[in-house]
C-alpha atoms as a PDB file:
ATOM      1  CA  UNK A   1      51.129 -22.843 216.030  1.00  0.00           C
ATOM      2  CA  UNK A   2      50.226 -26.326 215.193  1.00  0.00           C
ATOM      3  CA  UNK A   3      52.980 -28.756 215.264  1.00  0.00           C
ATOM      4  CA  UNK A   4      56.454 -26.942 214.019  1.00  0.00           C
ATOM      5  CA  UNK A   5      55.007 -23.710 212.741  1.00  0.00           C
ATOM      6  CA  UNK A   6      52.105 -25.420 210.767  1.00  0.00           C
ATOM      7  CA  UNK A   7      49.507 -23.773 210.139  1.00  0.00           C
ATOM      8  CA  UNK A   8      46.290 -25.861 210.785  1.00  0.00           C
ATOM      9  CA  UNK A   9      44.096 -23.716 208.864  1.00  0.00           C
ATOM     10  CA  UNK A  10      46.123 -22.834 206.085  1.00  0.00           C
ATOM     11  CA  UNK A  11      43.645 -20.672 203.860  1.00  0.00           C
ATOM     12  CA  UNK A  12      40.761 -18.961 205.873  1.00  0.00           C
ATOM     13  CA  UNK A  13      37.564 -17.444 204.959  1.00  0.00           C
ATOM     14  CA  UNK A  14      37.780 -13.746 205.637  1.00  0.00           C
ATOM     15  CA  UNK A  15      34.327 -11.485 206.882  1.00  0.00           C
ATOM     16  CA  UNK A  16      33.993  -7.892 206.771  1.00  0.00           C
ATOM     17  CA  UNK A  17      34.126  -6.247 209.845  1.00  0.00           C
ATOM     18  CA  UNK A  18      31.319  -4.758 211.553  1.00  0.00           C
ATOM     19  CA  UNK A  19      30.894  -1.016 211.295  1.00  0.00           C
ATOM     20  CA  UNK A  20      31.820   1.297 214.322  1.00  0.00           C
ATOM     21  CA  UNK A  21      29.449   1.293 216.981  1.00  0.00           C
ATOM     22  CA  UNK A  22      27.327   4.904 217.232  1.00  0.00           C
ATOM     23  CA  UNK A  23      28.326   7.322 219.741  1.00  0.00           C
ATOM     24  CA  UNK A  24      25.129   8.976 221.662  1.00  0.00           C
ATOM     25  CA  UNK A  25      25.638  12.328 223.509  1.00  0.00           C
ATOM     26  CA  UNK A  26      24.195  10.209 226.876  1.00  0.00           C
ATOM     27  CA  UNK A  27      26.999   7.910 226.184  1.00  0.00           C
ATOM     28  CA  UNK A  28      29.271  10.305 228.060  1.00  0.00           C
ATOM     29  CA  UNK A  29      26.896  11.510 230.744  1.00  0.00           C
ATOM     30  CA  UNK A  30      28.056   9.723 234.255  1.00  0.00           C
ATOM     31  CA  UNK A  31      24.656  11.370 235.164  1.00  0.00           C
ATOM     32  CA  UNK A  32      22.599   8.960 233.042  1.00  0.00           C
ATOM     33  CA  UNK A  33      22.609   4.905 233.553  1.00  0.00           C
ATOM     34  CA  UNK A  34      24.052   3.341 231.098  1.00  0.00           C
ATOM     35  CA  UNK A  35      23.696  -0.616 230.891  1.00  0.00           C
ATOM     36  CA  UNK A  36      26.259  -3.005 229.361  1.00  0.00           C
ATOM     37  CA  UNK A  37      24.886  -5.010 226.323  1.00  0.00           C
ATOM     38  CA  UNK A  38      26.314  -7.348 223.960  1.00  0.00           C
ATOM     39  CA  UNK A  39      27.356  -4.952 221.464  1.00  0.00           C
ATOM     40  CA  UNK A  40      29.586  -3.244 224.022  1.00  0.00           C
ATOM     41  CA  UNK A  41      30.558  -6.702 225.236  1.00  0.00           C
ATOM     42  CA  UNK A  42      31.503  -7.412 221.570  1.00  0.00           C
ATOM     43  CA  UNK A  43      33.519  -4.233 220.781  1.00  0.00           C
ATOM     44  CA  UNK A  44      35.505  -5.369 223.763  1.00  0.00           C
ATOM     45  CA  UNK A  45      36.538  -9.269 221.919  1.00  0.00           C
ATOM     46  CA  UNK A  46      36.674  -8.254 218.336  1.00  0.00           C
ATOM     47  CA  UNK A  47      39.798  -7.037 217.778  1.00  0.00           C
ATOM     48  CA  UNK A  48      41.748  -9.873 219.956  1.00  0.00           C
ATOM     49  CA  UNK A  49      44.020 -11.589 217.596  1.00  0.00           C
ATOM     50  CA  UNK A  50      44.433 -14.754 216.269  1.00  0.00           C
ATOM     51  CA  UNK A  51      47.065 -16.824 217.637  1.00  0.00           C
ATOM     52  CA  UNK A  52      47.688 -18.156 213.817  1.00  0.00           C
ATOM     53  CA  UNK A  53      47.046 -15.494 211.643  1.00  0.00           C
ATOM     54  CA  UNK A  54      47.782 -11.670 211.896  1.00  0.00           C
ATOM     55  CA  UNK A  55      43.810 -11.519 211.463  1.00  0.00           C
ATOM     56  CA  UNK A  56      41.018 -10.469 214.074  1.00  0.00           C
ATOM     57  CA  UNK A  57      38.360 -13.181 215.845  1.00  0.00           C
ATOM     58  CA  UNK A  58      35.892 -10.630 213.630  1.00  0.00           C
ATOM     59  CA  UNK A  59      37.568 -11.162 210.494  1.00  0.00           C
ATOM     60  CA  UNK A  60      37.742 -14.854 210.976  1.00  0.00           C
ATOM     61  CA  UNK A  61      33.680 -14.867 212.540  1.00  0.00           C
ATOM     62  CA  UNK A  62      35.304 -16.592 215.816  1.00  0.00           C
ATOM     63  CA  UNK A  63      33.224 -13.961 217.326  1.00  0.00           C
ATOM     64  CA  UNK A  64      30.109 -12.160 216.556  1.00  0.00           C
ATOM     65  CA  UNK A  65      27.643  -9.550 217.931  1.00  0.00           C
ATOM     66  CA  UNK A  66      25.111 -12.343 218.086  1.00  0.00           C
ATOM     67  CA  UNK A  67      27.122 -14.551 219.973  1.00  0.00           C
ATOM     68  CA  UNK A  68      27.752 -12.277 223.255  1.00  0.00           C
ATOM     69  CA  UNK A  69      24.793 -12.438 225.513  1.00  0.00           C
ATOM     70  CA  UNK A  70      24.758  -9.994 228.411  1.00  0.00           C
ATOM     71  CA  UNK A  71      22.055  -9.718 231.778  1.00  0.00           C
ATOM     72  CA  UNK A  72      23.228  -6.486 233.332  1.00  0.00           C
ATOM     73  CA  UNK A  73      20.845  -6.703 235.847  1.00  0.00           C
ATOM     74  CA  UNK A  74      21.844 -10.484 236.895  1.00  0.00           C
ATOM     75  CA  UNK A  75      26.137  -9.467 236.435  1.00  0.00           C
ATOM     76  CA  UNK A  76      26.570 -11.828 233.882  1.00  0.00           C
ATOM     77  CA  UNK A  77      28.069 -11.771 230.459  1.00  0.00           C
ATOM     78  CA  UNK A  78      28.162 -14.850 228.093  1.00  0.00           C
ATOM     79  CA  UNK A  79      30.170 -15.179 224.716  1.00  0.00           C
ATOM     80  CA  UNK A  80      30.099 -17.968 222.339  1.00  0.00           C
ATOM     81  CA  UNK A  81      33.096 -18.275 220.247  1.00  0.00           C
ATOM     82  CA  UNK A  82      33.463 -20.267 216.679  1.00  0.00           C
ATOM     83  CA  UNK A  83      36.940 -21.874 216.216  1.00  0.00           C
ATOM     84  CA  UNK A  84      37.536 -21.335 212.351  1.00  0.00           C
ATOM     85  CA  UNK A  85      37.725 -25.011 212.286  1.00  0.00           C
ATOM     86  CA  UNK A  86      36.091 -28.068 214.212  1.00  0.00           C
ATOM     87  CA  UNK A  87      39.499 -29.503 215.698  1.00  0.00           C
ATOM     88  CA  UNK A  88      41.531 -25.967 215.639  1.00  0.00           C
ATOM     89  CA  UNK A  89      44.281 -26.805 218.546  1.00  0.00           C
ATOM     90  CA  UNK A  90      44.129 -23.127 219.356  1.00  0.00           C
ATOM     91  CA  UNK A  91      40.910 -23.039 220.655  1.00  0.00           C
ATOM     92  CA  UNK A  92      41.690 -23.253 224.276  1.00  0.00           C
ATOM     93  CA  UNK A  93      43.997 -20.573 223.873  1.00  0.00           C
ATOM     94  CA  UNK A  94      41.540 -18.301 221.737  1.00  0.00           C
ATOM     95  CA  UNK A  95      38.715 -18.639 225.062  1.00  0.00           C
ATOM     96  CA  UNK A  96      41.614 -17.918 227.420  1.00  0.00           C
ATOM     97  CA  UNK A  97      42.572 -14.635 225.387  1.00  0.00           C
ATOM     98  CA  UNK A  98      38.713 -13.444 225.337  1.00  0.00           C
ATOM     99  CA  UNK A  99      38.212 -14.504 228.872  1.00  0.00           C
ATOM    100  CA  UNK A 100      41.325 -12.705 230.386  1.00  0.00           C
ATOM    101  CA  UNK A 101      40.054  -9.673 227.934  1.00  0.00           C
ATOM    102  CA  UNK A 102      36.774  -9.468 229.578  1.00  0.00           C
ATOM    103  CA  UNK A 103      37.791 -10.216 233.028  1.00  0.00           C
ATOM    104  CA  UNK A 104      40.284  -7.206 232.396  1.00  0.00           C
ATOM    105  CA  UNK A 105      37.682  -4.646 230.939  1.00  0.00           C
ATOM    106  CA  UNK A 106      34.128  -4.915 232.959  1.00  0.00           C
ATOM    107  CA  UNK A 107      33.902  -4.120 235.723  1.00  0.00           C
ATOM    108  CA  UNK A 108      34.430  -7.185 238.640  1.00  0.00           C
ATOM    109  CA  UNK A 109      30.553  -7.490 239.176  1.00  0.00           C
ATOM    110  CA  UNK A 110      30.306  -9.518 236.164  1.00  0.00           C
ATOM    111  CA  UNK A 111      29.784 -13.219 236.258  1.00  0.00           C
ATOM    112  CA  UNK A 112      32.361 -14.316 232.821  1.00  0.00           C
ATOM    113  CA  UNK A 113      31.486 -17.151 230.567  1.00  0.00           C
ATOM    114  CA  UNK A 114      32.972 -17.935 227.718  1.00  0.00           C
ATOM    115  CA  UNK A 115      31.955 -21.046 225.933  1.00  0.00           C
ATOM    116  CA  UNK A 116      32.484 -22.687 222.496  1.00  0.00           C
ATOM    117  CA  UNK A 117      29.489 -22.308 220.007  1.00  0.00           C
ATOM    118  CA  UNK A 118      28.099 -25.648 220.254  1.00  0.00           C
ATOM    119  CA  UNK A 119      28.671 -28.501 217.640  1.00  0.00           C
ATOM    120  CA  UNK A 120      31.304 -26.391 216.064  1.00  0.00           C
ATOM    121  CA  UNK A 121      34.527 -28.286 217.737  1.00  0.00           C
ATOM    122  CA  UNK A 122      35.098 -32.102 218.385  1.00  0.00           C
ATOM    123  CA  UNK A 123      36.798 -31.278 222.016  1.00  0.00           C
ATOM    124  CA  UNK A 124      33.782 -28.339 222.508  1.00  0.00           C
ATOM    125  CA  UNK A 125      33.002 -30.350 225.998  1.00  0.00           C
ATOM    126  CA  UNK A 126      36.149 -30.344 226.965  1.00  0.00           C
ATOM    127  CA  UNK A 127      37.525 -27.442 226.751  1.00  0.00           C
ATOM    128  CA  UNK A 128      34.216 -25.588 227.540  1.00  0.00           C
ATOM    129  CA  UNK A 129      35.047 -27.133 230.937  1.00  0.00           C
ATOM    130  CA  UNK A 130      38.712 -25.946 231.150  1.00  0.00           C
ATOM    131  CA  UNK A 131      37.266 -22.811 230.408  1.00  0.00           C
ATOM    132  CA  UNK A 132      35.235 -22.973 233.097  1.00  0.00           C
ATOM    133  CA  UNK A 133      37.084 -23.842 235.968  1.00  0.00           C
ATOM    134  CA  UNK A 134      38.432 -20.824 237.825  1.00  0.00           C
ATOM    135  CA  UNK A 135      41.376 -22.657 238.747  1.00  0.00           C
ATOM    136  CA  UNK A 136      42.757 -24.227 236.018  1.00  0.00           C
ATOM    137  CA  UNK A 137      42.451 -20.578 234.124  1.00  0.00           C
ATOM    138  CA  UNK A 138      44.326 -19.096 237.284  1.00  0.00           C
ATOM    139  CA  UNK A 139      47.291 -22.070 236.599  1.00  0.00           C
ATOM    140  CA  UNK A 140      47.133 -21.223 233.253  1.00  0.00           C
ATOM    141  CA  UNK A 141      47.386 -17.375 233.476  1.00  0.00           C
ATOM    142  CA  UNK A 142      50.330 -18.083 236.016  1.00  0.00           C
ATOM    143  CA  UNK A 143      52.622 -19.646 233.063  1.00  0.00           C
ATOM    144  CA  UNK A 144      54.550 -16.755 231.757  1.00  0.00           C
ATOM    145  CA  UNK A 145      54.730 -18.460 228.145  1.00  0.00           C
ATOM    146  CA  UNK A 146      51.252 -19.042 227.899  1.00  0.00           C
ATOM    147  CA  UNK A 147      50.525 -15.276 229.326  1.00  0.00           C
ATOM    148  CA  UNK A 148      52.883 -13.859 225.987  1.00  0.00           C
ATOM    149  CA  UNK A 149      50.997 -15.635 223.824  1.00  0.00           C
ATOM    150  CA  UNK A 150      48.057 -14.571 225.152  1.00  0.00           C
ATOM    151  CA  UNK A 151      49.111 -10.906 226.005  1.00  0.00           C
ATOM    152  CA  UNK A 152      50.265 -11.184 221.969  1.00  0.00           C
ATOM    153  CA  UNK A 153      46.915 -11.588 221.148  1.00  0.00           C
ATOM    154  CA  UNK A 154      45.014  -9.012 222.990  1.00  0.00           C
ATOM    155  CA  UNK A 155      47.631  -6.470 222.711  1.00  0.00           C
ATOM    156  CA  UNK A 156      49.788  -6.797 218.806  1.00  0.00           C
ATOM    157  CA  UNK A 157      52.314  -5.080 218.332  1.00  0.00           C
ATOM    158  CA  UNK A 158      51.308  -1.472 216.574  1.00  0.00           C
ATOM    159  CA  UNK A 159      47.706  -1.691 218.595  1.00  0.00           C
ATOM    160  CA  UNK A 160      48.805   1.185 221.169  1.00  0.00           C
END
């Protein structure tokens, strides 16, 4: 949390979740090709937690369907996330927890970008370029605190 367990964003708007995704009989056939698309990509990052609030990216709009772009043919996914406000200190953290989600989930082929939506945060260059650099999210993933927080995120307590 901000400063000594401040909230920055003390009040925030809350969106109705997206229904469940529909389940085709071909979805379980290994025999038929099945490409990723963003709606996939997006079931993957909407249930990640807030770092803040005991609330989903989804329920806060960090992330939407619309903002997860995927090119199965090229191996490469995209996602846009919306911090909840334009100088939210968590945002680092929040593309850290949906790139380490993704990186975890599809399968190594995949090309991983994750990338604030832009003109929604005043440090969007910024960190768009931490989040870009292989090795500073290695050195980050390698610091056990920062890994809790993040493993909090992705996996809360009760989500087994």
């Amino acid at each position: 949390m901000a400063g000594k367990d401040r909230l920055e964003n003390v009040n925030p708007h809350i969106f109705a979740k997206a229904g469940q995704r529909l389940e085709l009989p071909t979805d379980w056939d290994d025999d038929v090709y099945d490409p990723f698309d963003a709606r996939e990509v997006f079931d993957l990052v909407r249930n990640i937690r807030d770092p803040e609030h005991p609330l989903s990216l989804e329920e806060l709009n960090v992330v939407e369907e619309g903002q997860c772009e995927v090119c199965d043919g090229e191996n490469s996914v995209m996602v846009h996330f919306t911090p909840t406000i334009p100088h939210c200190s968590m945002a680092s953290l929040i593309g850290l927890s949906i790139r380490l989600k993704l990186l975890q989930a599809l399968p190594a082929r995949f090309k991983v970008d994750v990338r604030i939506t832009p003109g929604t945060h005043a440090s969007e260059q910024a960190i768009n370029k931490q989040l870009a650099d292989k090795e500073r999210v290695a050195a980050a993933l390698e610091n056990p605190h920062l890994l809790e927080v993040i493993n909090k995120c992705l996996y809360p307590p009760g989500s087994a």
